[in-house]
Protein backbone atom coordinates (compact mmCIF):
# COMPACT_ATOMS: atom_id res chain seq x y z
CA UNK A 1 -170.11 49.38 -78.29
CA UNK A 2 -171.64 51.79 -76.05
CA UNK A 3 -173.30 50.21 -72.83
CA UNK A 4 -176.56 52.93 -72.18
CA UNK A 5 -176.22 52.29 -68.20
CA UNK A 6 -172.78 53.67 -68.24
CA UNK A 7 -171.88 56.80 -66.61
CA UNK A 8 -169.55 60.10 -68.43
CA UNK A 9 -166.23 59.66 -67.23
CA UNK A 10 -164.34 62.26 -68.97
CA UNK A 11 -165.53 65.49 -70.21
CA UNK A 12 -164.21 68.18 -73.49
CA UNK A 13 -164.91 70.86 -73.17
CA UNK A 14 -164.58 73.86 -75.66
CA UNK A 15 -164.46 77.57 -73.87
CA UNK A 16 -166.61 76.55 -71.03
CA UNK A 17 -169.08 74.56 -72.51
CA UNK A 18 -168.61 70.75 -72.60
CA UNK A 19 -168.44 69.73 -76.43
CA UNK A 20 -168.21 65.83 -75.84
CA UNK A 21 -168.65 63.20 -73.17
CA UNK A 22 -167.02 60.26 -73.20
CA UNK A 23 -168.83 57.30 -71.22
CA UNK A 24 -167.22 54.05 -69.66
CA UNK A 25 -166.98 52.03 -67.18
CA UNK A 26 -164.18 51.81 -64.44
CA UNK A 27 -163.55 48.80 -61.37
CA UNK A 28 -161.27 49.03 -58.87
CA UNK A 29 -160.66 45.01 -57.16
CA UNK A 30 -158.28 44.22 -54.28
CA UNK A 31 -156.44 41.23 -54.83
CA UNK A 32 -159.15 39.29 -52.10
CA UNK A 33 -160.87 39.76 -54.98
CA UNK A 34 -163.38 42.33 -53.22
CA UNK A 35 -165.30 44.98 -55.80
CA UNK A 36 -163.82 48.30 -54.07
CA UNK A 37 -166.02 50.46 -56.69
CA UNK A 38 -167.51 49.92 -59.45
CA UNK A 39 -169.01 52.08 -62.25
CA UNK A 40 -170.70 51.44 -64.93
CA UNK A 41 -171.09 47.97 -66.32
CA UNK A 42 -167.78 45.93 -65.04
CA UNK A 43 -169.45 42.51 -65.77
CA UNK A 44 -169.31 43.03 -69.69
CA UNK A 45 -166.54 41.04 -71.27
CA UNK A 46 -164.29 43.49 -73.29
CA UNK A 47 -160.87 43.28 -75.12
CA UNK A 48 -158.17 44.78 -72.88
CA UNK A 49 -156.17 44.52 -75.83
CA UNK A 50 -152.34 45.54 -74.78
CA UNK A 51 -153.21 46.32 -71.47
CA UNK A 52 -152.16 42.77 -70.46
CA UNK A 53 -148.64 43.15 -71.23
CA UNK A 54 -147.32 42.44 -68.23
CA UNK A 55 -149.67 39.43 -67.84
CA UNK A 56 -148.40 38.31 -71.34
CA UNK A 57 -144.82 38.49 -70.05
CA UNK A 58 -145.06 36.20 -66.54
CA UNK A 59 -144.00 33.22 -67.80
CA UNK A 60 -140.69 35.50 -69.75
CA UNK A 61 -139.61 35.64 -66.06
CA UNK A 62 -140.93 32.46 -64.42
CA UNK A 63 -140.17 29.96 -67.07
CA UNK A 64 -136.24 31.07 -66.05
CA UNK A 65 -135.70 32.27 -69.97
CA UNK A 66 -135.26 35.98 -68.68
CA UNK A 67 -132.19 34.43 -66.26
CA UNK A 68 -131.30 31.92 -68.81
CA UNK A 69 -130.56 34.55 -71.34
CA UNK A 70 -129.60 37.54 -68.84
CA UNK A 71 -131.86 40.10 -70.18
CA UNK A 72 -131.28 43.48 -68.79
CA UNK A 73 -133.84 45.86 -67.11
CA UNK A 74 -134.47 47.83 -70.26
CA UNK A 75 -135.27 44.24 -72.17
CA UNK A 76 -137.78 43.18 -69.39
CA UNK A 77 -139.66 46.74 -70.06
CA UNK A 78 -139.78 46.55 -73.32
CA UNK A 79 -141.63 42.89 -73.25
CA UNK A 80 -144.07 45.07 -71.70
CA UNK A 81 -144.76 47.74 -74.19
CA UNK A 82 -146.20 49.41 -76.49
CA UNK A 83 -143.33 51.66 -77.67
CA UNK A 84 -143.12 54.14 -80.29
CA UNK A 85 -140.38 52.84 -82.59
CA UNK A 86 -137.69 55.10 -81.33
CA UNK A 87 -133.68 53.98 -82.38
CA UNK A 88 -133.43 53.15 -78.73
CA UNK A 89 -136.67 50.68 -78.78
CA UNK A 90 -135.73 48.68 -82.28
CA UNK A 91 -132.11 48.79 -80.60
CA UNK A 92 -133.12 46.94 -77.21
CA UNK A 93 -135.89 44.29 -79.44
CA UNK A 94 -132.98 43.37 -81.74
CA UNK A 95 -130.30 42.87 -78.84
CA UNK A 96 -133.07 40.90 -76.70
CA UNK A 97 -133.56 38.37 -80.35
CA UNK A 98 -129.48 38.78 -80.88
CA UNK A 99 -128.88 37.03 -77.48
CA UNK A 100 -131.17 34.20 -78.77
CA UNK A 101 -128.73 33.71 -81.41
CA UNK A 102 -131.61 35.25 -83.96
CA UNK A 103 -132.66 38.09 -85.43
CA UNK A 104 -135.63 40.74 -86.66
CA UNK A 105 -136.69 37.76 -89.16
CA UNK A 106 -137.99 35.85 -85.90
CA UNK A 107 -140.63 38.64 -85.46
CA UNK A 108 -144.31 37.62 -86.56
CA UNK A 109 -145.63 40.83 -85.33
CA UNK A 110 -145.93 42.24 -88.90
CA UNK A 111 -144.35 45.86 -90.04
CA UNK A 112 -145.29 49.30 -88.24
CA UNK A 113 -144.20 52.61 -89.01
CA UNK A 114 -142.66 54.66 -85.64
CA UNK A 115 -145.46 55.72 -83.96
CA UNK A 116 -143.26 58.96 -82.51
CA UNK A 117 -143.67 61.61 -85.61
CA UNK A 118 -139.93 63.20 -85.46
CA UNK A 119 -138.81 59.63 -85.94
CA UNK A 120 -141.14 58.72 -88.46
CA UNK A 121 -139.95 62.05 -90.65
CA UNK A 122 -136.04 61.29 -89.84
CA UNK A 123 -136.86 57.81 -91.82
CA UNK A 124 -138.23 58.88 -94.45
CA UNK A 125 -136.00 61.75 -95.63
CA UNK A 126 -133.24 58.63 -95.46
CA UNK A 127 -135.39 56.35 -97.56
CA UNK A 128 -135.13 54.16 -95.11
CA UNK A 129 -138.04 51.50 -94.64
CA UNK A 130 -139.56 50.17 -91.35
CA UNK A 131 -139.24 46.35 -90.09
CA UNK A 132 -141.12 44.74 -87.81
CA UNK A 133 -138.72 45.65 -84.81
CA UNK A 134 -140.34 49.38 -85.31
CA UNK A 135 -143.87 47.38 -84.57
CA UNK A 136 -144.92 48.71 -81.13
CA UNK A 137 -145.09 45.18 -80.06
CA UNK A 138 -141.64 43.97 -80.83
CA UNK A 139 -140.43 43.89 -77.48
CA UNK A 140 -143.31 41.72 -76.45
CA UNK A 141 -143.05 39.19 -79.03
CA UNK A 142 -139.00 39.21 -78.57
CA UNK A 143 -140.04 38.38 -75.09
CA UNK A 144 -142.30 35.69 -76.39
CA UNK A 145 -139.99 34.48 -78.82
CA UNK A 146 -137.21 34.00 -75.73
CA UNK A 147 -139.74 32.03 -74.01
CA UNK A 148 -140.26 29.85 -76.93
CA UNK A 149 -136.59 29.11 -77.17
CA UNK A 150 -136.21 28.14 -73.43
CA UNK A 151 -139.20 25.60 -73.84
CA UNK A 152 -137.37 24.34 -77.15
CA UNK A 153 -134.31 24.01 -75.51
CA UNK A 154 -135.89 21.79 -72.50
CA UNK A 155 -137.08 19.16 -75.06
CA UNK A 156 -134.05 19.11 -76.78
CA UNK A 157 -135.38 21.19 -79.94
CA UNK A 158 -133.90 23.38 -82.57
CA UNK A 159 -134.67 26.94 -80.91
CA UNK A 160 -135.63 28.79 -83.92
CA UNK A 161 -137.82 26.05 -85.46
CA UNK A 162 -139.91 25.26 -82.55
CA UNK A 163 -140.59 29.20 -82.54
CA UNK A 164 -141.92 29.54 -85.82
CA UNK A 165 -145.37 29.95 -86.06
CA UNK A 166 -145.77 31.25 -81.93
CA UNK A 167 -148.60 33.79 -82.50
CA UNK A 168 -150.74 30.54 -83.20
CA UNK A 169 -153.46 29.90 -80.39
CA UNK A 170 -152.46 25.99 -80.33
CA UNK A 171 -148.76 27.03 -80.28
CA UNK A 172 -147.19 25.40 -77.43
CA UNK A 173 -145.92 29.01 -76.56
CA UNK A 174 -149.42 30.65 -77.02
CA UNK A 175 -150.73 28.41 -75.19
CA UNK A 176 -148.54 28.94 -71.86
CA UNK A 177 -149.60 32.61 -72.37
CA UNK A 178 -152.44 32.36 -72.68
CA UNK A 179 -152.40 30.23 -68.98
CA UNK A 180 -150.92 32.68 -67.75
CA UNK A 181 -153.85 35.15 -68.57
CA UNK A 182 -156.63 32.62 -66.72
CA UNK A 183 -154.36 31.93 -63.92
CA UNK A 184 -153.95 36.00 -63.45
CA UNK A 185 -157.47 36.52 -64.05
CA UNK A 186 -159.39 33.98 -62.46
CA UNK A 187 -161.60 33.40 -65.87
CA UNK A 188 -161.26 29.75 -68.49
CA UNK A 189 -160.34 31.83 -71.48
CA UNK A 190 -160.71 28.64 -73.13
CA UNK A 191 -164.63 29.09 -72.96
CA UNK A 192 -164.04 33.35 -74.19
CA UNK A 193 -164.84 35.24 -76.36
CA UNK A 194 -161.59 35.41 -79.00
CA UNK A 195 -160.21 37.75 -81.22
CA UNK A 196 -157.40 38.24 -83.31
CA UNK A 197 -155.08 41.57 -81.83
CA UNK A 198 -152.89 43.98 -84.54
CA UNK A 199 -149.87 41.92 -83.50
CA UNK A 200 -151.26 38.55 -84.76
CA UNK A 201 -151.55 37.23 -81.35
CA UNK A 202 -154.82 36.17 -79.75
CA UNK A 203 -157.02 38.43 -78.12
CA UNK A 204 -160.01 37.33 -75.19
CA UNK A 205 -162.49 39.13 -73.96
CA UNK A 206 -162.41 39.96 -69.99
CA UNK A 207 -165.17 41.37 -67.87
CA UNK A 208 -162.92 44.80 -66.01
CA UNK A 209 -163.63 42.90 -62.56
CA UNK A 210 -161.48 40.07 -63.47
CA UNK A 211 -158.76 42.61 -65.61
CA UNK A 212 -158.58 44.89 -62.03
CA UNK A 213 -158.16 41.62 -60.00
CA UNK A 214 -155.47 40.46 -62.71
CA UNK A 215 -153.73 43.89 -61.53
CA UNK A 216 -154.42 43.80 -58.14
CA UNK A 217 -152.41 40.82 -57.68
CA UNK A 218 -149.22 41.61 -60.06
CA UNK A 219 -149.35 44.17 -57.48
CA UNK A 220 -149.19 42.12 -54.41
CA UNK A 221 -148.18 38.71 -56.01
CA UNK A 222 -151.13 37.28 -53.70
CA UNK A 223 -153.37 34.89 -55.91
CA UNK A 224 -150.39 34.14 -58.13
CA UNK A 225 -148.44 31.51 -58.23
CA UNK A 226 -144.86 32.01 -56.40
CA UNK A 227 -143.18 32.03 -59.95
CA UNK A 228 -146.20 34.42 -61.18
CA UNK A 229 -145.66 36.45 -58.16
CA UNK A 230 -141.88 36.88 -58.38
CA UNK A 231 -142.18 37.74 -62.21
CA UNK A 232 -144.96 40.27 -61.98
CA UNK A 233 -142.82 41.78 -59.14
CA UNK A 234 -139.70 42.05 -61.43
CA UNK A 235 -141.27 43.00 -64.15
CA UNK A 236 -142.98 45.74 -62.42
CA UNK A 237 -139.52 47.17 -61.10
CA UNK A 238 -137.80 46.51 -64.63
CA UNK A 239 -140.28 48.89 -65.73
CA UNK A 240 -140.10 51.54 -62.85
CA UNK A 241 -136.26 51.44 -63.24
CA UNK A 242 -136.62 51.78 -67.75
CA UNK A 243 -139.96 53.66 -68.01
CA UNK A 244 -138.74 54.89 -71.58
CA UNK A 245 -139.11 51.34 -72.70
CA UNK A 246 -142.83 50.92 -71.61
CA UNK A 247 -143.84 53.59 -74.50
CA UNK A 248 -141.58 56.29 -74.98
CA UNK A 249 -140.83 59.64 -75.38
CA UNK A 250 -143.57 61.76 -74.01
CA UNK A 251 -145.83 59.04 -73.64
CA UNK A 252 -148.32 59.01 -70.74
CA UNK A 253 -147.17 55.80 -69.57
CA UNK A 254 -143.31 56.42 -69.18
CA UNK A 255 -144.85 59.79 -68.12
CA UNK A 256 -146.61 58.44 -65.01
CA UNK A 257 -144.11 56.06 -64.22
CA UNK A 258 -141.01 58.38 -64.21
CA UNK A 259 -142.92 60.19 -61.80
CA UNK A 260 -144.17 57.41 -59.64
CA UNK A 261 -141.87 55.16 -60.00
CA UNK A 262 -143.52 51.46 -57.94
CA UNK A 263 -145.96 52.79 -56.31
CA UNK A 264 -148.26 52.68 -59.82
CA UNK A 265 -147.63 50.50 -63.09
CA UNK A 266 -150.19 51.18 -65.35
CA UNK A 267 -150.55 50.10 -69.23
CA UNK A 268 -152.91 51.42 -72.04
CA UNK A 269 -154.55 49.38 -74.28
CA UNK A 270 -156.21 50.15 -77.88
CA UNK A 271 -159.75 51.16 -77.75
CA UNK A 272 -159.88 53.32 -74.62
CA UNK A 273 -158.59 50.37 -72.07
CA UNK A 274 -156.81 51.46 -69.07
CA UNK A 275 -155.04 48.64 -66.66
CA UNK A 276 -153.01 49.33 -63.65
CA UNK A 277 -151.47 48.11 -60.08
CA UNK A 278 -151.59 50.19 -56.90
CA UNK A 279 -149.16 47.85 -54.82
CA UNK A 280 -149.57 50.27 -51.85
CA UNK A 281 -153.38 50.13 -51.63
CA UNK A 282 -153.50 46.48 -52.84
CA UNK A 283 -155.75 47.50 -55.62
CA UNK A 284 -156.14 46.95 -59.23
CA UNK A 285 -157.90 48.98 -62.00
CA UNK A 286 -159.20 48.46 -65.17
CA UNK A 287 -161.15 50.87 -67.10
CA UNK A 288 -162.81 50.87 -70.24
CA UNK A 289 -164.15 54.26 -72.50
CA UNK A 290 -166.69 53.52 -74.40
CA UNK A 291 -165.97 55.23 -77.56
CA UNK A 292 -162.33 53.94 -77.87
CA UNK A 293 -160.95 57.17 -77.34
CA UNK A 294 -157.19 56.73 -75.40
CA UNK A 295 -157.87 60.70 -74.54
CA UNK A 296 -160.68 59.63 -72.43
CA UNK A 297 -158.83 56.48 -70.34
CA UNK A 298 -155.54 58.59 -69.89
CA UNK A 299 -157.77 61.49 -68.55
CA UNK A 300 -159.78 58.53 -66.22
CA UNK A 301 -156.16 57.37 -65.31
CA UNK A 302 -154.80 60.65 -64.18
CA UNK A 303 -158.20 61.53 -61.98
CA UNK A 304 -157.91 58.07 -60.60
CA UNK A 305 -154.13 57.98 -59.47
CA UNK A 306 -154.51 61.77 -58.18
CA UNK A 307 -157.21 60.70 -55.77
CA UNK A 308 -155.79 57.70 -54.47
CA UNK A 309 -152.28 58.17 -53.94
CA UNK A 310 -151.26 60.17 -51.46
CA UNK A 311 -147.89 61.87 -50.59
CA UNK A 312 -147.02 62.64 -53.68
CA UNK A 313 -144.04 64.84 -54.98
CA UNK A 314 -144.78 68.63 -56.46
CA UNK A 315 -143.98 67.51 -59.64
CA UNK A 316 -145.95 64.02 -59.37
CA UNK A 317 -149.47 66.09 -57.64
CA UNK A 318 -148.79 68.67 -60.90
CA UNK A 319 -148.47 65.79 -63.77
CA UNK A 320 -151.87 64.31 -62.51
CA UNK A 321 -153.71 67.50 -61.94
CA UNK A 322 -152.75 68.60 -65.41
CA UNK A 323 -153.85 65.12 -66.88
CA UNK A 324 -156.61 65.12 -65.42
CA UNK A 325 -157.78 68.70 -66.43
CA UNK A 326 -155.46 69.00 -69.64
CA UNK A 327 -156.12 72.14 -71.28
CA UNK A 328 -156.35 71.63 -75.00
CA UNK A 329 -154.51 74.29 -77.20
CA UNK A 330 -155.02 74.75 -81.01
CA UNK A 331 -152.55 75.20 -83.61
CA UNK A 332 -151.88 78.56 -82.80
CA UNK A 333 -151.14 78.04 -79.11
CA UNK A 334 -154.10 79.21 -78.06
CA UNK A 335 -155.96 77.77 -74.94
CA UNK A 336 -159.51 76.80 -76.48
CA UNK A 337 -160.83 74.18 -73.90
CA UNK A 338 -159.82 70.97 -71.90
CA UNK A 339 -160.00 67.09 -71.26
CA UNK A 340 -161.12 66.58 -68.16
CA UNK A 341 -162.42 64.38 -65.51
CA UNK A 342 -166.09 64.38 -64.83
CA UNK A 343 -167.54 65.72 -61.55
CA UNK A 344 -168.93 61.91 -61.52
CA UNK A 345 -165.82 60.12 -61.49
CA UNK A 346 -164.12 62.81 -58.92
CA UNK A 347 -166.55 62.19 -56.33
CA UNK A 348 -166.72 58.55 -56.39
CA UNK A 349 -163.12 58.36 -56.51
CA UNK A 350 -163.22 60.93 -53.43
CA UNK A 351 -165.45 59.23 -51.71
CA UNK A 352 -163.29 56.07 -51.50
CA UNK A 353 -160.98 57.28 -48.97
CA UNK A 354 -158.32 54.75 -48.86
CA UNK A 355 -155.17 54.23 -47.00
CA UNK A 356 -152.52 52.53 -47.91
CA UNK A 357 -152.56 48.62 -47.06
């Protein structure tokens, strides 16, 4: 739903003339909890959808289950995706679910085709059929079903049978994740708006002020718990050491991170969401495009990382100026317009001038 108050963000244009305007609204918190800048309406509960992730995976890392089961770098990423389905991603699920002494059947994700088109094609001329390990989720609920199992096996439980069922909000698993989202955010989900997400899991409704303070401290580890704080930590260098397993081939996230490496994680959500951690600058961001449109929030992402980081590489300065001005070609290769940042956002990001903390 479109707030009226909200300012144009991002910008297509086609030739020279802007074609569409996508509106949102954009915070940036530090983990003091201070409102750095603000546009647009950042008080509005909205769904941030899978830009929680990482939030979702804390207690994969503090409950001990990640140790307890030695998952590998490439396993803690992917509990923080939203990959494409590649052979590498159903791979690294299935081995994560195989250490738990279970398999794709332990998934309550539901089926998805690849969401990477070469792959999707390869599949079908085989006549082969997806599974639920191809869901771009399976890597989060693997990591949910491996917390499940380490809470079964402290009481003593069959593993398998106490996980059955997780995706439930009164599920004794659910329910630790979902503490793990108020504790993060500062906000009683209890008393929030709900929603179901595609994976089956519970979804809550956030204002972006309390999403960007969620990020601000995964990126510091201050307002956490010690246990939150060393898990957001790991998790954040799991995924600057496996980017691939964040999303995937191509994919702005394992983009931006093979680039960046930990100085930004950063997470897209359905429906135009945009989360991320600055650890340098002590800041976290959460954005929100109006129309849904995941053009318009990687656009947003790019212009915001380009004007606060500084030192960047050649090739880093060159990924963000392209994303945040990406020229848009039709199917013929020719250049016909571009995505791009509006003079809005630019200067209130410029204005910011920040240093890092």
């Amino acid at each position: 739903m479109s707030t009226p108050n909200n300012p144009v963000l991002v910008e297509v244009l086609r030739g020279d003339t802007v074609e569409s305007r996508h509106s949102g609204s954009l915070a940036l918190v530090d983990a003091d909890g201070h409102l750095v800048c603000a546009l647009g309406d950042v008080e509005r509960p909205i769904f941030p959808r899978s830009a929680v992730k990482v939030l979702q995976a804390l207690p994969l890392v503090a409950s001990d289950a990640a140790d307890r089961f030695a998952l590998s770098q490439a396993e803690l990423s992917i509990a923080c995706a939203s990959h494409s389905g590649e052979p590498a991603h159903v791979a690294t699920s299935l081995g994560l679910l195989r250490k738990l002494g279970l398999d794709e059947s332990a998934l309550e994700c539901g089926t998805q085709w690849p969401g990477r088109e070469p792959v999707l094609r390869g599949m079908l001329s085989r006549g082969e059929q997806a599974s639920a390990l191809h869901n771009n989720c399976s890597g989060k609920h693997a990591g949910f079903v491996c917390v499940a199992c380490q809470m079964a096996l402290a009481q003593g439980r069959e593993p398998a049978e106490f996980a059955r069922g997780y995706v439930a909000p009164e599920h004794p698993l659910m329910r630790e994740i979902t503490a793990a989202l108020s504790a993060a955010t500062g906000r009683d989900l209890e008393r929030a708006p709900r929603g179901t997400d595609g994976c089956s899991i519970p979804t809550f409704a956030v204002p972006l002020r309390d999403l960007a303070l969620a990020f601000a401290r995964v990126g510091t580890g201050q307002g956490l718990s010690p246990a939150h704080a060393q898990a957001a930590k790991r998790l954040r260098q799991a995924v600057a050491a496996e980017p691939f397993y964040v999303a995937g081939t191509d994919r702005f996230d394992t983009v931006l991170m093979q680039a960046l490496g930990e100085r930004l994680f950063c997470k897209v959500g359905a429906e135009g969401v945009y989360c991320a951690a600055l650890p340098e600058l002590g800041l976290g961001l959460a954005l929100k495009i109006d129309d849904g449109q995941v053009r318009g929030a990687e656009c947003a992402m790019a212009a915001v990382a380009q004007a606060l980081l500084q030192d960047l590489s050649p090739a880093a300065a060159d990924l963000l100026s392209r994303n945040a001005n990406l020229p848009l070609h039709n199917w013929r290769g020719l250049h016909v317009g571009a995505v791009r940042a509006s003079a809005d956002l630019r200067k209130s990001l410029q204005a910011l001038n920040l240093r890092p903390a």
